[in-house]
Protein backbone atom coordinates (compact mmCIF):
# COMPACT_ATOMS: atom_id res chain seq x y z
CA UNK A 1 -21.13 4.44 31.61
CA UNK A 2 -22.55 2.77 28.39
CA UNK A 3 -21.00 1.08 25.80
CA UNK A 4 -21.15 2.40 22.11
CA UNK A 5 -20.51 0.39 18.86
CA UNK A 6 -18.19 1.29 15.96
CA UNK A 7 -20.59 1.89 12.98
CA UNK A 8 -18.77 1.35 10.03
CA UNK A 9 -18.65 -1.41 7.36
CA UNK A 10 -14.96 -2.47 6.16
CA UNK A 11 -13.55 -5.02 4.88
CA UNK A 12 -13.61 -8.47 6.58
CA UNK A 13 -10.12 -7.43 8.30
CA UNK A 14 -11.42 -4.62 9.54
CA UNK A 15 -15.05 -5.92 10.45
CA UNK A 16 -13.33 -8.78 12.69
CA UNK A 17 -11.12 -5.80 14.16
CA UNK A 18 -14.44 -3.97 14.67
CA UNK A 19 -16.21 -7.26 16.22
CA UNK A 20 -13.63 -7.66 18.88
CA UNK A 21 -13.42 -4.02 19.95
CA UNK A 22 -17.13 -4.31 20.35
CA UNK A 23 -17.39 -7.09 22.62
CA UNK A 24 -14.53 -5.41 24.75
CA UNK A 25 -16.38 -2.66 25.43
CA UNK A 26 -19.67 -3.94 25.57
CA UNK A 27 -18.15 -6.95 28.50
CA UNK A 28 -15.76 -3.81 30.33
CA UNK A 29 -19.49 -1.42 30.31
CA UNK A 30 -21.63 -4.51 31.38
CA UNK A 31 -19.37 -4.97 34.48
CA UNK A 32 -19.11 -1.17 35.10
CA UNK A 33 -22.99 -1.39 35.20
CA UNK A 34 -23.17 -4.14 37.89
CA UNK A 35 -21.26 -1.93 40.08
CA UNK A 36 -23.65 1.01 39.37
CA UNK A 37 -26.47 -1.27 40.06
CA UNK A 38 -25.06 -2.90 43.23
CA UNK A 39 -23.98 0.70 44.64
CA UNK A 40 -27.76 2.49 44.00
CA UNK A 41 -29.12 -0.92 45.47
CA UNK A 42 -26.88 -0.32 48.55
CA UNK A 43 -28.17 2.97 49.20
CA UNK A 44 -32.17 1.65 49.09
CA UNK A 45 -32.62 3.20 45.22
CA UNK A 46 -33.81 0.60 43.78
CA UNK A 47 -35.06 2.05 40.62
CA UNK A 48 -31.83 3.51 40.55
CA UNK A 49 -30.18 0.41 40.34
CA UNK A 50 -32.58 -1.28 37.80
CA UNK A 51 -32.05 0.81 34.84
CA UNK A 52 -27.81 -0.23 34.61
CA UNK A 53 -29.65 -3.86 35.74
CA UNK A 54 -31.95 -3.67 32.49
CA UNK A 55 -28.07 -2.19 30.38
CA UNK A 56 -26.60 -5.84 31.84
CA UNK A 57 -29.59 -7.71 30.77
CA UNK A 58 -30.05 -6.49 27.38
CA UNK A 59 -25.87 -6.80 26.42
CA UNK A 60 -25.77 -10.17 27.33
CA UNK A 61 -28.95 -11.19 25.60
CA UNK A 62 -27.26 -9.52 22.61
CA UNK A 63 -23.90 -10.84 23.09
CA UNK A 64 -25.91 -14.62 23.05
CA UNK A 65 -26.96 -13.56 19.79
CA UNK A 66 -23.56 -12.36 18.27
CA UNK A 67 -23.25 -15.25 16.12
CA UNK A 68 -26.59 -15.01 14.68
CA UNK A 69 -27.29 -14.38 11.19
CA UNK A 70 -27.79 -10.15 12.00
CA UNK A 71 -26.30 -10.86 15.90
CA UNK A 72 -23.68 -8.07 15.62
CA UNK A 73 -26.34 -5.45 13.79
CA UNK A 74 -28.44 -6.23 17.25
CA UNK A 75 -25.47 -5.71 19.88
CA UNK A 76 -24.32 -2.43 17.18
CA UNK A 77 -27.89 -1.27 17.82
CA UNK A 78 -28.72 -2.21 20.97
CA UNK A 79 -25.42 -0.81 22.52
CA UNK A 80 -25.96 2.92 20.74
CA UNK A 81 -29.47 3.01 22.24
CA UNK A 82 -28.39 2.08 25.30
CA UNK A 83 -25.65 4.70 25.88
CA UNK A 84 -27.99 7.20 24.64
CA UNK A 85 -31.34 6.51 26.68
CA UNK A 86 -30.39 4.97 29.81
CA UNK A 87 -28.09 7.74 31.33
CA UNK A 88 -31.24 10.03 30.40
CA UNK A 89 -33.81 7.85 32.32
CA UNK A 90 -30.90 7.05 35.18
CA UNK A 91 -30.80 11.37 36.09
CA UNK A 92 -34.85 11.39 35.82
CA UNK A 93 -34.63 8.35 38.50
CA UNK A 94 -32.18 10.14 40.48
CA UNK A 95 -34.56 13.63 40.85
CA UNK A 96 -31.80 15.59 37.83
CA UNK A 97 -28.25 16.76 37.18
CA UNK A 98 -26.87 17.35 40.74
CA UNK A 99 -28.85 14.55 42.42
CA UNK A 100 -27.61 12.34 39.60
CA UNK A 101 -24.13 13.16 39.96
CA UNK A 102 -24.55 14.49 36.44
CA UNK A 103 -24.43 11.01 34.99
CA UNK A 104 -26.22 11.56 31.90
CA UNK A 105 -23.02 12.46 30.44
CA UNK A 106 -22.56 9.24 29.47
CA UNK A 107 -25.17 9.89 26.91
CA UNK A 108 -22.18 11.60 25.10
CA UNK A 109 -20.42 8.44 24.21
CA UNK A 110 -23.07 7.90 21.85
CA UNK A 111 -22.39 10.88 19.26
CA UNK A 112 -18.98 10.91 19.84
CA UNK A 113 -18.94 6.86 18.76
CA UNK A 114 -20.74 7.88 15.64
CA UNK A 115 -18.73 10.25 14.87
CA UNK A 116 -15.88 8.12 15.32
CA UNK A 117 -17.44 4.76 13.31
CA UNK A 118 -20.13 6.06 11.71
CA UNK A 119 -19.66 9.11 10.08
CA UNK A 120 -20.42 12.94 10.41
CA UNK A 121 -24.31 12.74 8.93
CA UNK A 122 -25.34 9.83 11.21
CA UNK A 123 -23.35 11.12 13.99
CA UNK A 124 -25.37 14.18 14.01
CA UNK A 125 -28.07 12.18 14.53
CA UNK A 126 -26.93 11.05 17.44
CA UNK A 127 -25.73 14.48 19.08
CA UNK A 128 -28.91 15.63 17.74
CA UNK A 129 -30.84 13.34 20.46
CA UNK A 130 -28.04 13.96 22.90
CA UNK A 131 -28.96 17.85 22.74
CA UNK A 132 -32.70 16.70 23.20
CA UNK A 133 -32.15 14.40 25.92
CA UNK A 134 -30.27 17.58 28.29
CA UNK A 135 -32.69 19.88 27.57
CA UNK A 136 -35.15 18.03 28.62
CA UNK A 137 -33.34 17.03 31.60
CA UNK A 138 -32.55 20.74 32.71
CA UNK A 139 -36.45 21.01 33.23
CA UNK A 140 -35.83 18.50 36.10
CA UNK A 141 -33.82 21.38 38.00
CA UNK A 142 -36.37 24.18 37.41
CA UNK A 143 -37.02 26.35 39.74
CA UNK A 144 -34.50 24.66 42.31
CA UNK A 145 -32.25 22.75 42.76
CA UNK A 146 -32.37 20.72 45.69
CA UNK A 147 -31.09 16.86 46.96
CA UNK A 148 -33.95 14.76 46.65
CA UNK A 149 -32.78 10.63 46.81
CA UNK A 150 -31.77 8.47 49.42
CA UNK A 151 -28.06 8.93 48.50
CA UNK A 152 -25.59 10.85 51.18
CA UNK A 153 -24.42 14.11 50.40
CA UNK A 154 -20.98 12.75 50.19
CA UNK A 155 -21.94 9.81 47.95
CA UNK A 156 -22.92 12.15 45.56
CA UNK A 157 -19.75 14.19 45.14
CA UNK A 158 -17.86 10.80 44.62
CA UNK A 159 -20.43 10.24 42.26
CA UNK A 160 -19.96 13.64 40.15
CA UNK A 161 -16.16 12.86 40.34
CA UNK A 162 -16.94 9.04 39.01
CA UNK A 163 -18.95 9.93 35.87
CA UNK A 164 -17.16 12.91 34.74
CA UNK A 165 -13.72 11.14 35.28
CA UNK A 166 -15.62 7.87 33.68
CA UNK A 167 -16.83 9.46 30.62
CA UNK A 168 -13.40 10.96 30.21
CA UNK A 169 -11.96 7.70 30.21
CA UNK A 170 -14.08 5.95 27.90
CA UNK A 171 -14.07 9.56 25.46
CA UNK A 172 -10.28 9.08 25.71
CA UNK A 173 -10.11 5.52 25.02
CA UNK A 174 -12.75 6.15 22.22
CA UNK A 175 -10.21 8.47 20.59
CA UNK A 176 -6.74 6.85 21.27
CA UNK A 177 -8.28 3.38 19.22
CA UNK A 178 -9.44 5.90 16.50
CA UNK A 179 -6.04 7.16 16.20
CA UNK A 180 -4.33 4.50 16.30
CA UNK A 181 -6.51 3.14 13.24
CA UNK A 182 -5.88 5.99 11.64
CA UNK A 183 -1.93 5.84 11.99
CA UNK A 184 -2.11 2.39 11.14
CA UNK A 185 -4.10 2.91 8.28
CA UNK A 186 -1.55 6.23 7.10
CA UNK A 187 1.29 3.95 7.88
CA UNK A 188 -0.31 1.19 5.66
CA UNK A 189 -1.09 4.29 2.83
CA UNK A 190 2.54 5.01 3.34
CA UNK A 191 3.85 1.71 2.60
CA UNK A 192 1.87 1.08 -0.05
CA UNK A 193 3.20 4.36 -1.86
CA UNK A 194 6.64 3.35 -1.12
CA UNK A 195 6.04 0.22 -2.66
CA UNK A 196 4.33 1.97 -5.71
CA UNK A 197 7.28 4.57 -5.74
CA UNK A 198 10.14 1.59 -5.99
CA UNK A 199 8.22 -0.32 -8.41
CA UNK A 200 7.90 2.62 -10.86
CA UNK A 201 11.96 3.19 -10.36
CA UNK A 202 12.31 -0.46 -11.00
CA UNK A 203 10.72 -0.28 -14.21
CA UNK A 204 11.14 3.29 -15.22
CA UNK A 205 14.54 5.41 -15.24
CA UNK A 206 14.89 7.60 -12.10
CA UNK A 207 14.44 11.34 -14.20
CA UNK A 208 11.68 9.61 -15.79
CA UNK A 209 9.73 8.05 -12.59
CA UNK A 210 10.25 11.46 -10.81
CA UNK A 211 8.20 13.04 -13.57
CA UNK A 212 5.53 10.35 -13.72
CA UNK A 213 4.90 10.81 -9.90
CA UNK A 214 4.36 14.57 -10.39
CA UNK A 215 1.79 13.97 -12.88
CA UNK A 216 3.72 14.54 -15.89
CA UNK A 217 2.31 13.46 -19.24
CA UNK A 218 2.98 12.95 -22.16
CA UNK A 219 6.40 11.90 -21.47
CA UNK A 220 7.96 11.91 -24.30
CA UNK A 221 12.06 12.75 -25.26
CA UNK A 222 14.55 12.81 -28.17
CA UNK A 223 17.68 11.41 -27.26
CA UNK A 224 20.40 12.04 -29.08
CA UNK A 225 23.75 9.05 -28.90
CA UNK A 226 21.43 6.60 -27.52
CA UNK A 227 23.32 2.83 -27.52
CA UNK A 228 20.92 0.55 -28.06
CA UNK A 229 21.93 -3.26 -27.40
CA UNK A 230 20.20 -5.92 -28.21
CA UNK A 231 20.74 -9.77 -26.96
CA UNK A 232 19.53 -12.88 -28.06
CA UNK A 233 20.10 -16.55 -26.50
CA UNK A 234 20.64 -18.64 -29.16
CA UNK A 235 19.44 -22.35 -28.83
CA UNK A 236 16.90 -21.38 -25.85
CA UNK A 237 13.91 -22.22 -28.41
CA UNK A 238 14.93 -25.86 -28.41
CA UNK A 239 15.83 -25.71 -24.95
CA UNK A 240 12.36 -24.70 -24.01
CA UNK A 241 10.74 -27.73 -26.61
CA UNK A 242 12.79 -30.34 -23.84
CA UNK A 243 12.16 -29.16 -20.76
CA UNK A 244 9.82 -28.60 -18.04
CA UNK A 245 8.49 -25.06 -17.66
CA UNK A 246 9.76 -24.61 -14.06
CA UNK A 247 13.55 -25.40 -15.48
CA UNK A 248 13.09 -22.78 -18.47
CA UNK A 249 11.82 -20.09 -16.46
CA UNK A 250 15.06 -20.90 -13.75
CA UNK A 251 17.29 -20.59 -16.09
CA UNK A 252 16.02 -17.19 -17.97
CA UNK A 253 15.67 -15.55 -14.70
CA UNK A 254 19.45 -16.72 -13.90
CA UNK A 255 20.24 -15.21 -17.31
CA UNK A 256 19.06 -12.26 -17.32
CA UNK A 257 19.03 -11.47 -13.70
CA UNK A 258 22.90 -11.45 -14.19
CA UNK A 259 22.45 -9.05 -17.11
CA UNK A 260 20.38 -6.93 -14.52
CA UNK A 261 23.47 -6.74 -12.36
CA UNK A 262 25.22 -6.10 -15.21
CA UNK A 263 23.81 -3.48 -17.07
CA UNK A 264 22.95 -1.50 -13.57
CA UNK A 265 26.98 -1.80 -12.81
CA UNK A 266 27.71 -0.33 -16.09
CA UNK A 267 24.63 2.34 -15.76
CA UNK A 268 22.74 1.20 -18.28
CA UNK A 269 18.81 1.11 -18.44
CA UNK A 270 17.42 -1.88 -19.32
CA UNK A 271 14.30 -1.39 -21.65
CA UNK A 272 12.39 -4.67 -21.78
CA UNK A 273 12.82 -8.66 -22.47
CA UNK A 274 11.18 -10.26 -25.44
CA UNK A 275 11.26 -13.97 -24.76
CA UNK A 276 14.67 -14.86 -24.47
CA UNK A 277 15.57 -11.67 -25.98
CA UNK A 278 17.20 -8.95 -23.99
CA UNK A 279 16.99 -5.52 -24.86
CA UNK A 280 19.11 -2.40 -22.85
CA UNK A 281 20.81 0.96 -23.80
CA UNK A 282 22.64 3.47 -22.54
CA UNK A 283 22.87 7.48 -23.26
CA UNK A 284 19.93 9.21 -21.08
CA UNK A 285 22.87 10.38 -18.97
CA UNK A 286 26.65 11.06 -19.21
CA UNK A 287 28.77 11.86 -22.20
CA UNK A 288 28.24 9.12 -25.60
CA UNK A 289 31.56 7.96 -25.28
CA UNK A 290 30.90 7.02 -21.70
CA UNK A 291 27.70 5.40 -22.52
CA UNK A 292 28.64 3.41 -25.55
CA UNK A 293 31.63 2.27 -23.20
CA UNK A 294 29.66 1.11 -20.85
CA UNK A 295 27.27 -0.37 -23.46
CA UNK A 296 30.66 -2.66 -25.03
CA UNK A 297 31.32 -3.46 -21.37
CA UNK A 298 27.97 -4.56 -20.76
CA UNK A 299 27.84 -6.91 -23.85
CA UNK A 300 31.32 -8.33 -23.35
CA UNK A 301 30.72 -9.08 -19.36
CA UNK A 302 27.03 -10.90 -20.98
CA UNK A 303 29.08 -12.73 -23.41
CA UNK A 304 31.31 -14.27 -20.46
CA UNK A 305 28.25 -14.60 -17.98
CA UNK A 306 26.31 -16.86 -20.28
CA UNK A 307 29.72 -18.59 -21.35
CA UNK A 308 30.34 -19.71 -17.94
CA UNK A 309 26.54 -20.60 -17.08
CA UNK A 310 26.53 -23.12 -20.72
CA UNK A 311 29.46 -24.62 -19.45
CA UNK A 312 28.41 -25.58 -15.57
CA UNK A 313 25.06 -26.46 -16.38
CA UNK A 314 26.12 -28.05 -19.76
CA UNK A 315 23.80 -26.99 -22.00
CA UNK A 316 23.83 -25.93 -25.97
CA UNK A 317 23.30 -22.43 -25.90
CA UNK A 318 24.65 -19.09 -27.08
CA UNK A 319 25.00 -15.63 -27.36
CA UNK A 320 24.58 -13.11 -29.92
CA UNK A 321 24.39 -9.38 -29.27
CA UNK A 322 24.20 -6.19 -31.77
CA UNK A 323 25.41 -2.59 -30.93
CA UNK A 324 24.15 0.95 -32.50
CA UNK A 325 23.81 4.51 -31.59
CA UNK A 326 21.80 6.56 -32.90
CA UNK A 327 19.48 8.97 -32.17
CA UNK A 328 15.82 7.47 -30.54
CA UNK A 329 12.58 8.82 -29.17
CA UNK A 330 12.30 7.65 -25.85
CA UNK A 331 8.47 7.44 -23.96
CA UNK A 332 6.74 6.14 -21.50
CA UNK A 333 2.92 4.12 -22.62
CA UNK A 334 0.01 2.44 -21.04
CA UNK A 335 -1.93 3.29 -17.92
CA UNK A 336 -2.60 0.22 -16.29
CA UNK A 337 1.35 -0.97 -16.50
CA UNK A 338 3.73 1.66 -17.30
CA UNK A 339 6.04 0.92 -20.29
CA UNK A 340 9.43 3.21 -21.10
CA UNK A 341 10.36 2.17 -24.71
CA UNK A 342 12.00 3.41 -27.49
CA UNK A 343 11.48 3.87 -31.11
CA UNK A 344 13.60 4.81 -34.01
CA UNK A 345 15.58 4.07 -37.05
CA UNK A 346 18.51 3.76 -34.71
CA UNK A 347 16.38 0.78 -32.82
CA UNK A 348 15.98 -1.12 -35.74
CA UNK A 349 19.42 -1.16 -36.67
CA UNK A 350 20.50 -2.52 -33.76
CA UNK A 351 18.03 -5.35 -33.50
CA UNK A 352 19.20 -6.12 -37.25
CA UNK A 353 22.97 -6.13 -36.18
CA UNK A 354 21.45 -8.63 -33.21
CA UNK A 355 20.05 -11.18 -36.37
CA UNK A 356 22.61 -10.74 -38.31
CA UNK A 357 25.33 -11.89 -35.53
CA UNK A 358 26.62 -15.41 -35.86
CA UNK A 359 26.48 -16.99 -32.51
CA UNK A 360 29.19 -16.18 -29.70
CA UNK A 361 29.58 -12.76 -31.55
CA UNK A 362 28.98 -8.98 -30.65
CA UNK A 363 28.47 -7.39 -33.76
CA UNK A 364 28.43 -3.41 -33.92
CA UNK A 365 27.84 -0.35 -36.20
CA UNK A 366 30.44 1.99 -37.25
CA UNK A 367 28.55 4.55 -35.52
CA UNK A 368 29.25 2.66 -32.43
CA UNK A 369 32.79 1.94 -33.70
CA UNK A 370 33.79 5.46 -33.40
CA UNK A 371 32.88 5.95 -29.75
CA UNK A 372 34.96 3.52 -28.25
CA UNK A 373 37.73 2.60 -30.37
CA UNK A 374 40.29 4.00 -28.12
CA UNK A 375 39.25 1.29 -25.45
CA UNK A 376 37.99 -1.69 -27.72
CA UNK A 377 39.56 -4.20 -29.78
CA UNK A 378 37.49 -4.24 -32.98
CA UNK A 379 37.53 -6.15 -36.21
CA UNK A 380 36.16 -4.81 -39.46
CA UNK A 381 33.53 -6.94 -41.34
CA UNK A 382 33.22 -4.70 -44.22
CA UNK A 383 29.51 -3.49 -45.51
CA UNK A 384 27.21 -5.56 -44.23
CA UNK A 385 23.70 -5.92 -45.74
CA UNK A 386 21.02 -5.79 -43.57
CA UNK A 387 17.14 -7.18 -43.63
CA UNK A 388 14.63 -4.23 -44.26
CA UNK A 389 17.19 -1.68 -44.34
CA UNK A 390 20.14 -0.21 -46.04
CA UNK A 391 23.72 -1.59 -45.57
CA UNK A 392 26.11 -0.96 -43.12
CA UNK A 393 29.77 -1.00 -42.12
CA UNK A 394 29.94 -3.51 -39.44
CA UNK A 395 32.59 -4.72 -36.93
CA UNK A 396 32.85 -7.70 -34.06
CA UNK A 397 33.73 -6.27 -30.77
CA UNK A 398 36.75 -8.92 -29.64
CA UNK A 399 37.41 -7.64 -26.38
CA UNK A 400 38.96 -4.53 -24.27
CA UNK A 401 42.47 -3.26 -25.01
CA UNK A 402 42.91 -2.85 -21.14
């Protein structure tokens, strides 16, 4: 019959989602109450009808003061006392349980809003003075029960039916907004995992995100036939010295969004940009051949991507790109922001190969070389000397013999 508050303290979403709900319930009780009032007033019980009276008085008073400085701590409070107390003092008035129509049932709402809001230790607070408040009602009844108010017989059946079916209601209502918060706030959980989930596959490889979400670490792998390619735009440097910072970060994103495309069409796994370096491989799955296939693929479709983007938006850059394969460790780092990389003599080499490529070239290893010569025009550049490392045989990749 009395309104109870939601007692907990979320964020300022939730507290304005909180606010609300109380105000609803407090404005549906206070009107509930003025029909209590105006029926025990009918029927010549007039203390009856002043204690739901004193519930109207005291919520609107507290609604007045909701936007006070502590207004909504006053209608929290005020509306948990009330729903306690005043179903108590209503049965006294009304000579106990039968002659009250059982109405201090209401006095229920109270725990059951704390334990909904507030929490299972202050809740039992609450049930704790609900318990106290019946037993000391069932003295009322001792030794026997008889009718002993101005209300008809029949009055008071209607009555019984009222606050048992009315406490059910507001129990029920109670519970269908908790689990609805609760479902919104799983679904929200939910969401937020899925969003976690396809941001690690974004960054990570799929075998490699599976075993991150089940808690595997270190993660750590030799890979054996790993192509590693790496690209650089030549030019961009003075690019980025003439233009604003909104253009250069356009045009990277245009760049290498199209070697995105690329690389996933030819299954590759792109490892990481460094600047307006672009760094991918191929070989965590499928045969080498395959992968260093798909890695020549990937560097020739690049080649002709950033060919055709120069040439519409007219600008002086280029394209140099160096194949290897080799054998790599392969790891994820960090815990903050995951990082797969990998390390290994076979890395190097093919950043080298990238440095040492004159511009508009694909330059690759012999290694390389012998994986896809079936498929791919290649021309010999004899032993090529390398910085930091040992030389080479080397060969530009001129196109596919398909």
């Amino acid at each position: 019959m009395f309104a109870q508050s939601p007692l907990i303290k979320p964020d300022d979403e939730e507290m304005g989602l909180q606010r609300r709900l109380l105000i609803l319930s407090t404005l549906m009780m206070t009107g509930a109450a003025v029909f209590w009032s105006a029926l025990y007033g009918y029927f010549g019980e007039i203390g009856a009808a002043a204690i739901p009276g004193t519930y109207v008085i005291l919520s609107l008073a507290s609604l007045l003061t909701l936007k006070l400085r502590h207004g909504f701590t006053l209608l929290r409070s005020s509306q948990l006392a009330c729903s306690l107390l005043l179903p108590f003092f209503l049965m006294w008035e009304l000579g106990g349980f039968v002659n009250s129509s059982a109405v201090v049932v209401w006095s229920f709402t109270s725990p059951i809003g704390a334990l909904m809001f507030a929490g299972r230790r202050q809740a039992a607070l609450w049930f704790i003075g609900f318990i106290l408040l019946v037993s000391i009602g069932s003295t009322i009844e001792y030794p026997a029960v008889t009718i002993d108010n101005l209300l008809p017989a029949g009055v008071v059946v209607v009555l019984f039916v009222m606050n048992l079916s009315g406490v059910s209601i507001v129990a029920f209502v109670m519970m269908s907004y908790f689990v609805k918060q609760k479902n919104t706030a799983l679904d929200l959980l939910s969401l937020e995992r899925r969003r976690s989930e396809q941001l690690i596959e974004n960054m990570l490889p799929a075998s490699i995100s599976e075993r991150l979400k089940n808690e595997q670490r270190p993660i750590a792998d030799q890979l054996d036939n790993v192509t590693i390619i790496f690209a650089d735009i030549v030019g961009f440097t003075g690019y980025a010295m003439d233009h604003d910072p909104d253009e250069i970060v356009l045009l990277l994103d245009r760049i290498f969004s199209d070697f995105d495309r690329l690389s996933a069409e030819q299954g590759l796994e792109k490892i990481k940009t460094i600047g307006d370096a672009y760094m991918v491989c191929s070989g965590l799955q499928g045969t080498a051949e395959t992968n260093a296939r798909g890695a020549a693929h990937f560097a020739l479709a690049a080649m002709a991507d950033l060919t055709k983007i120069v040439k519409e938006e007219r600008l002086d850059l280029n394209l140099r790109i160096g194949i290897h394969t080799g054998t790599v460790v392969a790891g994820v780092i960090g815990e903050q922001k995951y990082s797969y990389d990998i390390w290994g003599d076979a890395v190097n080499i093919a950043a080298r190969l990238q440095q040492t490529a004159l511009p508009g070239k694909i330059l690759i290893s012999r290694d390389t070389v012998d994986l896809i010569s079936d498929h791919f025009e290649t021309v010999p550049q004899g032993t090529t000397t390398l910085k930091g490392h040992t030389p080479v045989d080397t060969f530009v990749l001129a196109g596919s013999k398909a």
